[in-house]
C-alpha atoms as a PDB file:
ATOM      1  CA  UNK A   1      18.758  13.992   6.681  1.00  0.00           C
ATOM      2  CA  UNK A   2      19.300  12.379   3.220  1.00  0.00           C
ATOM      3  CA  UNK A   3      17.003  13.726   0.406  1.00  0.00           C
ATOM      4  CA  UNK A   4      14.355  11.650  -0.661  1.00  0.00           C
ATOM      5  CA  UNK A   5      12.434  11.934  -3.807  1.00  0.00           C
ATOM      6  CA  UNK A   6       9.256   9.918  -4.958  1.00  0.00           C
ATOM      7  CA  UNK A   7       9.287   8.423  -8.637  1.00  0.00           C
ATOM      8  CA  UNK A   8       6.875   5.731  -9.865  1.00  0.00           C
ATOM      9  CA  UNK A   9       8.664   1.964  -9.171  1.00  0.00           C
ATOM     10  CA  UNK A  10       9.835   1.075 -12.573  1.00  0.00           C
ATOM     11  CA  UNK A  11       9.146  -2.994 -13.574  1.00  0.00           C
ATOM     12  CA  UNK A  12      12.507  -4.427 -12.906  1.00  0.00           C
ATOM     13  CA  UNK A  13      11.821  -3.177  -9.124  1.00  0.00           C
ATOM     14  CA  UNK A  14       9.170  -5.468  -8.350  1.00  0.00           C
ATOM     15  CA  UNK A  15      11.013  -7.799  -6.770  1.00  0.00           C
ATOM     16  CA  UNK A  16      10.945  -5.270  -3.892  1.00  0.00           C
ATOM     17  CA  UNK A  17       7.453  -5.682  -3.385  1.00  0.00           C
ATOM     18  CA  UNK A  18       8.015  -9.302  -1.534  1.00  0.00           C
ATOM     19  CA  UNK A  19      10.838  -7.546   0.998  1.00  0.00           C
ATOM     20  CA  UNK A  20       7.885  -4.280   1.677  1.00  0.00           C
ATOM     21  CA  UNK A  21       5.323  -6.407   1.928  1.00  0.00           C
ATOM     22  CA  UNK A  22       7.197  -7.870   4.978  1.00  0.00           C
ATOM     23  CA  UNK A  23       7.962  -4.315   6.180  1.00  0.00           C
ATOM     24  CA  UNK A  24       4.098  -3.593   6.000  1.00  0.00           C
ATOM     25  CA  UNK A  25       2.994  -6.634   8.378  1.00  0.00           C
ATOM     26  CA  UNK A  26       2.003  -4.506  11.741  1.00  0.00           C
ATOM     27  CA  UNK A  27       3.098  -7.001  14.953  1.00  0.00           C
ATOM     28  CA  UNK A  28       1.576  -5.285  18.052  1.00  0.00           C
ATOM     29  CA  UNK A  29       4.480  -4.610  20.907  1.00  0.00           C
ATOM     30  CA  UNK A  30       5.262  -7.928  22.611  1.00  0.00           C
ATOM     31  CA  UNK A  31       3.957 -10.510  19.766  1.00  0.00           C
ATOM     32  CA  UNK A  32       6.931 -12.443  18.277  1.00  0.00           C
ATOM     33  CA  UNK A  33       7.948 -10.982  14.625  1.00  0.00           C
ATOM     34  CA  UNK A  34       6.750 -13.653  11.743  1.00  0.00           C
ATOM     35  CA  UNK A  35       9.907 -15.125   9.621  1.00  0.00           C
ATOM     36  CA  UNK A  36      10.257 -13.271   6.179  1.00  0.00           C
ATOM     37  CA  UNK A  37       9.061 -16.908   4.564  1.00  0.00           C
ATOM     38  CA  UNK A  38       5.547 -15.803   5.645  1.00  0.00           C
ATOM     39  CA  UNK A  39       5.069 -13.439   2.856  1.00  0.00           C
ATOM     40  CA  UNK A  40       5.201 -16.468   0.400  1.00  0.00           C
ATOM     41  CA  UNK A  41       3.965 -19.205   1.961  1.00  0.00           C
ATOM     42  CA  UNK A  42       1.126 -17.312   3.260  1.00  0.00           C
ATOM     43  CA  UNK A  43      -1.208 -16.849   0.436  1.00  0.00           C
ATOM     44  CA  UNK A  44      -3.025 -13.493   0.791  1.00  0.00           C
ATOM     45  CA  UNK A  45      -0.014 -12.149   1.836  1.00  0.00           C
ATOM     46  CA  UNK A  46       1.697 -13.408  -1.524  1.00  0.00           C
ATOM     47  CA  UNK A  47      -1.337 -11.661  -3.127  1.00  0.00           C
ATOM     48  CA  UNK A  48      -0.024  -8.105  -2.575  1.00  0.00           C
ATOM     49  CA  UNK A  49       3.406  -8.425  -4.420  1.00  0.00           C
ATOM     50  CA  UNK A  50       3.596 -11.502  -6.356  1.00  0.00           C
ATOM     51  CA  UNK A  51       3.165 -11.074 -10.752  1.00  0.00           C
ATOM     52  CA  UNK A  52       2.940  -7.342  -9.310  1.00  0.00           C
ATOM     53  CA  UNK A  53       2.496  -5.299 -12.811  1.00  0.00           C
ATOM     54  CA  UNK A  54       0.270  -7.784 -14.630  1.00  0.00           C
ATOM     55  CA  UNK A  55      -3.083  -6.819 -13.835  1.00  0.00           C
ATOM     56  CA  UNK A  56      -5.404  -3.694 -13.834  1.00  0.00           C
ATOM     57  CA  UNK A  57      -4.756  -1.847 -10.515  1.00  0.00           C
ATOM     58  CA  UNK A  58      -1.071  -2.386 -10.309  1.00  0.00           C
ATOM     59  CA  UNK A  59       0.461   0.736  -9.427  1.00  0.00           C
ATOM     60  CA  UNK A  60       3.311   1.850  -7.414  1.00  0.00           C
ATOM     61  CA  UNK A  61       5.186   5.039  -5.985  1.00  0.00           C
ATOM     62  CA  UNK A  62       8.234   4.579  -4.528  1.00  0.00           C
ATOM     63  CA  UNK A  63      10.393   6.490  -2.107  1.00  0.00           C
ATOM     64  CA  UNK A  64      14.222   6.509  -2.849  1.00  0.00           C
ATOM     65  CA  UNK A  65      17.411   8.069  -0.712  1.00  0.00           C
ATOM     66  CA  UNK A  66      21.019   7.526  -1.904  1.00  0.00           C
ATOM     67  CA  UNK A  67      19.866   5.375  -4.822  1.00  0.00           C
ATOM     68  CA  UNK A  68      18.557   3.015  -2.782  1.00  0.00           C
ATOM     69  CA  UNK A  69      14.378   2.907  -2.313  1.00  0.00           C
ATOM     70  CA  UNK A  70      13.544   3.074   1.287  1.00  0.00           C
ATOM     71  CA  UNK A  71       9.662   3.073   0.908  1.00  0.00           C
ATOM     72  CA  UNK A  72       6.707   2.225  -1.389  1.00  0.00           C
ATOM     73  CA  UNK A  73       3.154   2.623  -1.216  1.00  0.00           C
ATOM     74  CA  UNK A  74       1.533   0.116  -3.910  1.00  0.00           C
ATOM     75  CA  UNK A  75      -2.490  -0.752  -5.285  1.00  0.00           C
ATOM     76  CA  UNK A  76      -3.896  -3.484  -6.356  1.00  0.00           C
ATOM     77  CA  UNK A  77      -7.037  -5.693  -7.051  1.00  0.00           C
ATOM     78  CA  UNK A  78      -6.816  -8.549  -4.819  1.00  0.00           C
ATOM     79  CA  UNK A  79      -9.879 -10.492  -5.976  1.00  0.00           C
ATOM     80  CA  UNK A  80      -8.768 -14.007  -5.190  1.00  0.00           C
ATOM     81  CA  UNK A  81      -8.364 -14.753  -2.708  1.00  0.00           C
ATOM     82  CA  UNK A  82     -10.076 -11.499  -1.609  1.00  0.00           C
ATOM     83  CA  UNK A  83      -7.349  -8.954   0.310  1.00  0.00           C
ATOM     84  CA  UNK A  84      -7.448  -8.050   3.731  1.00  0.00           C
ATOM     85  CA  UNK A  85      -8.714  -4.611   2.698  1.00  0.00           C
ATOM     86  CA  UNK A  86     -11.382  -5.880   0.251  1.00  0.00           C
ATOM     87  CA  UNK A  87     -14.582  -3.903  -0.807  1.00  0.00           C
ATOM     88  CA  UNK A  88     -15.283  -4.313  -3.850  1.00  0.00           C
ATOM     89  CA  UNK A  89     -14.026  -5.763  -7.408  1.00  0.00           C
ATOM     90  CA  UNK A  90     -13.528  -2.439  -8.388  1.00  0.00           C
ATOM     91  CA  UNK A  91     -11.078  -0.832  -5.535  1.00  0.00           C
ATOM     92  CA  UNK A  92      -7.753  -1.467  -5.497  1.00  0.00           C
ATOM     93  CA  UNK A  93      -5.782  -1.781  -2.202  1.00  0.00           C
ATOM     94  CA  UNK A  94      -3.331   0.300  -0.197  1.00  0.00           C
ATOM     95  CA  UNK A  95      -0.471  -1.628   0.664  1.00  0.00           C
ATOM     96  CA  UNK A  96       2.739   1.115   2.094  1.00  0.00           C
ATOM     97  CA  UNK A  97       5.889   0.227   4.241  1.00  0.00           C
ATOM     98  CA  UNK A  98       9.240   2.407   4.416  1.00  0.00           C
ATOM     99  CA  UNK A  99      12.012   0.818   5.747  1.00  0.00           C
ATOM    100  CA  UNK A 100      12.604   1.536   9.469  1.00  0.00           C
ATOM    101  CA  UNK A 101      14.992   4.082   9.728  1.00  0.00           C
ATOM    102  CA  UNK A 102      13.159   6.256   7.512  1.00  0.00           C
ATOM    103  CA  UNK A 103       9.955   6.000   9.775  1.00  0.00           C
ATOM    104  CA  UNK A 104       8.676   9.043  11.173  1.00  0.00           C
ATOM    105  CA  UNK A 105      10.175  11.700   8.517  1.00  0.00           C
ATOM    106  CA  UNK A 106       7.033  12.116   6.507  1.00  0.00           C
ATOM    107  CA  UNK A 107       7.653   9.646   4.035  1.00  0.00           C
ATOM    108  CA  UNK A 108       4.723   7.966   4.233  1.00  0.00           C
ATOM    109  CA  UNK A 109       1.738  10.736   4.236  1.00  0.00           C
ATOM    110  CA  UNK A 110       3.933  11.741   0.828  1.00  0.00           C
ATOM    111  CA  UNK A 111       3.897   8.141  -0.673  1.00  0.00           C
ATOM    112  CA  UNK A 112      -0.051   8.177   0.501  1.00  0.00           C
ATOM    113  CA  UNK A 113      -0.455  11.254  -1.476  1.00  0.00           C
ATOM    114  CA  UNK A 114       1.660  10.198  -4.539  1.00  0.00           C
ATOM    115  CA  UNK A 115      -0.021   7.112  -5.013  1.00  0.00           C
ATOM    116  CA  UNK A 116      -3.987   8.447  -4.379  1.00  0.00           C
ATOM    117  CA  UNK A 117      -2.765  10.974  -7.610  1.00  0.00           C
ATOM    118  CA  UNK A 118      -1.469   8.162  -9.577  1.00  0.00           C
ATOM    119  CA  UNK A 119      -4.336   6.499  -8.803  1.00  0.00           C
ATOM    120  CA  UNK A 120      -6.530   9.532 -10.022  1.00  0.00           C
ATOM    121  CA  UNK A 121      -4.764  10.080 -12.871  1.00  0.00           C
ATOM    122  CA  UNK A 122      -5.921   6.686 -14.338  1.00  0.00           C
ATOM    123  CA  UNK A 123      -9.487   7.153 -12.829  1.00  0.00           C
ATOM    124  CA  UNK A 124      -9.466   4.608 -10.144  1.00  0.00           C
ATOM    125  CA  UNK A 125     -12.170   6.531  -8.252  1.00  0.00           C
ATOM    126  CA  UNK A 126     -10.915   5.226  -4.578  1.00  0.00           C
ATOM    127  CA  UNK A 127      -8.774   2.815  -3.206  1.00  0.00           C
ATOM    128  CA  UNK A 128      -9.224   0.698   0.195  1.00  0.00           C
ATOM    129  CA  UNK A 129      -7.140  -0.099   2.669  1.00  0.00           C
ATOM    130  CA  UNK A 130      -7.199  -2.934   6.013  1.00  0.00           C
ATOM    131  CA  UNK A 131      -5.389  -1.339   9.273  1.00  0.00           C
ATOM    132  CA  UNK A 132      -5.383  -3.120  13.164  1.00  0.00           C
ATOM    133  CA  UNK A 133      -7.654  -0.763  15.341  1.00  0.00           C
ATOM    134  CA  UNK A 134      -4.219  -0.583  17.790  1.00  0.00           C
ATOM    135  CA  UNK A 135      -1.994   0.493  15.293  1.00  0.00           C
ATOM    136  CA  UNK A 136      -0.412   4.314  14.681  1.00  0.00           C
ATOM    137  CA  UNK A 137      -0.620   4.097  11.360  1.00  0.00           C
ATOM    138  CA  UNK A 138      -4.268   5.201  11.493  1.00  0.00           C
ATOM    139  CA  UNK A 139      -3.467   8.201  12.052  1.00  0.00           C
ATOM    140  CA  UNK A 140      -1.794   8.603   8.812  1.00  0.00           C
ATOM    141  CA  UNK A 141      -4.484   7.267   6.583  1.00  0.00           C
ATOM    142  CA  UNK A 142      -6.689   9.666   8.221  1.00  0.00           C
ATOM    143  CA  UNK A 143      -4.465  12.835   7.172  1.00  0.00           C
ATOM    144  CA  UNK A 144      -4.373  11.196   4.282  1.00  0.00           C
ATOM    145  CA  UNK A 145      -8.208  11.195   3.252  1.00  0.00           C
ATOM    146  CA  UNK A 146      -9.424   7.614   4.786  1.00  0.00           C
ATOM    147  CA  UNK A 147     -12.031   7.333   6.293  1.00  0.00           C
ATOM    148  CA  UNK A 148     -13.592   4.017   8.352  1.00  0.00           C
ATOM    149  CA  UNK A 149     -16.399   2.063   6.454  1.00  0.00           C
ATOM    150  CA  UNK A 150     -16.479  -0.880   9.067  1.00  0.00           C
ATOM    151  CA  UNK A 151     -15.064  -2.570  11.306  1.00  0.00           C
ATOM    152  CA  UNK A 152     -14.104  -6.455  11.203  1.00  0.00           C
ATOM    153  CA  UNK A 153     -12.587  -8.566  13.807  1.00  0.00           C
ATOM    154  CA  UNK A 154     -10.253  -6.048  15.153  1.00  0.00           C
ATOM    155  CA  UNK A 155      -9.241  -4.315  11.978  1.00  0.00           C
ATOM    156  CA  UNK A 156     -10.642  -0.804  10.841  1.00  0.00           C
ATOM    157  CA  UNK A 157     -11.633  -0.515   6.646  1.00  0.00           C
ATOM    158  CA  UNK A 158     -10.762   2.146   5.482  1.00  0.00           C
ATOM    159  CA  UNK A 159     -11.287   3.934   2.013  1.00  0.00           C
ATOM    160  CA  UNK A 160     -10.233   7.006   0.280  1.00  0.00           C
ATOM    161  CA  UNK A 161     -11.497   8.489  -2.596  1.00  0.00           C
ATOM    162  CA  UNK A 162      -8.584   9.582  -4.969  1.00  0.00           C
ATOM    163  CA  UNK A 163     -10.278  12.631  -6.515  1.00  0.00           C
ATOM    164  CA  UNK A 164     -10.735  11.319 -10.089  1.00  0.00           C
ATOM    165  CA  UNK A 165     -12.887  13.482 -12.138  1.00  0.00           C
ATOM    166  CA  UNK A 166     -12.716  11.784 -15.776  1.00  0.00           C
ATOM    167  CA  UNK A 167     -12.856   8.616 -17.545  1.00  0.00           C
ATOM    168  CA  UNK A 168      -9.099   8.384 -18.572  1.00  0.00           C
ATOM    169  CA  UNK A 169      -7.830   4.924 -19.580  1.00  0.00           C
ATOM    170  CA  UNK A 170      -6.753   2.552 -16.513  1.00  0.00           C
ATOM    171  CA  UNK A 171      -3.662   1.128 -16.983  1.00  0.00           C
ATOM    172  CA  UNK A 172      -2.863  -3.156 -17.809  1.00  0.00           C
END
């Protein structure tokens, strides 16, 4: 297996963000797969990556083998319109997808865990995610400190709480 390490995604990255958020969109066995053009013409799903770095929240760990990043887990306020995984003004949202050949390896309970830290290290107290009640992934989030605050039209909401224990500056 290729070593992977975990570094922060750096500004001129960002682009990425439109290709993962693609990645992230969970199609249940059987359904047809959406064209890529969803993630912009769709607008809460342009929500998660587009101006990515501009506003409070913004934060991003990235996975990366051979050069080449192969997963990211991202935050971010998604106010307006409101994101799938919405609770509050105050939570940012999870938003993770590794590219599929690096599925299964690990990857993403690290990103998970890289990201939560980030996220505590700027004293974002928790961060929220949306997940289908059919999909794996679940399980993941769960290792990973999530647990289920409700459930809406077939999708779990799930928050963790990042372990912040200070008032340190956020970032933007």
């Amino acid at each position: 297996m290729t070593e992977v390490t975990l570094r922060r995604l750096v500004c001129g990255e960002y682009a990425l963000l439109r290709e993962f958020t693609y990645l992230a969109i969970h199609v249940p066995d059987g359904e047809p797969v959406p064209p890529m053009s969803v993630v912009d013409s769709e607008p809460l799903l342009r929500a998660y990556w587009d101006g990515f770095g501009d506003r409070s929240g913004d934060l991003a760990v990235a996975a990366e083998a051979d050069g080449v990043v192969v997963g990211i887990a991202w935050s971010r306020l998604i106010i307006d319109p409101r994101g799938y995984g919405n609770v509050d003004d105050e939570t940012p949202e999870l938003a993770i997808s590794i590219q599929p050949e690096y599925r299964g390896q690990g990857l993403g309970g690290s990103l998970l865990s890289a990201l939560l830290s980030a996220l505590a290290s700027e004293c974002w107290p928790r961060l929220s995610l949306s997940v289908d009640t059919h999909n794996r992934a679940i399980n993941l989030y769960r290792r990973a400190g999530f647990h289920v605050i409700a459930e809406q039209e077939g999708d779990y909401l799930m928050v963790a709480e990042t372990g912040c224990t200070g008032t340190a500056t956020r970032s933007h």
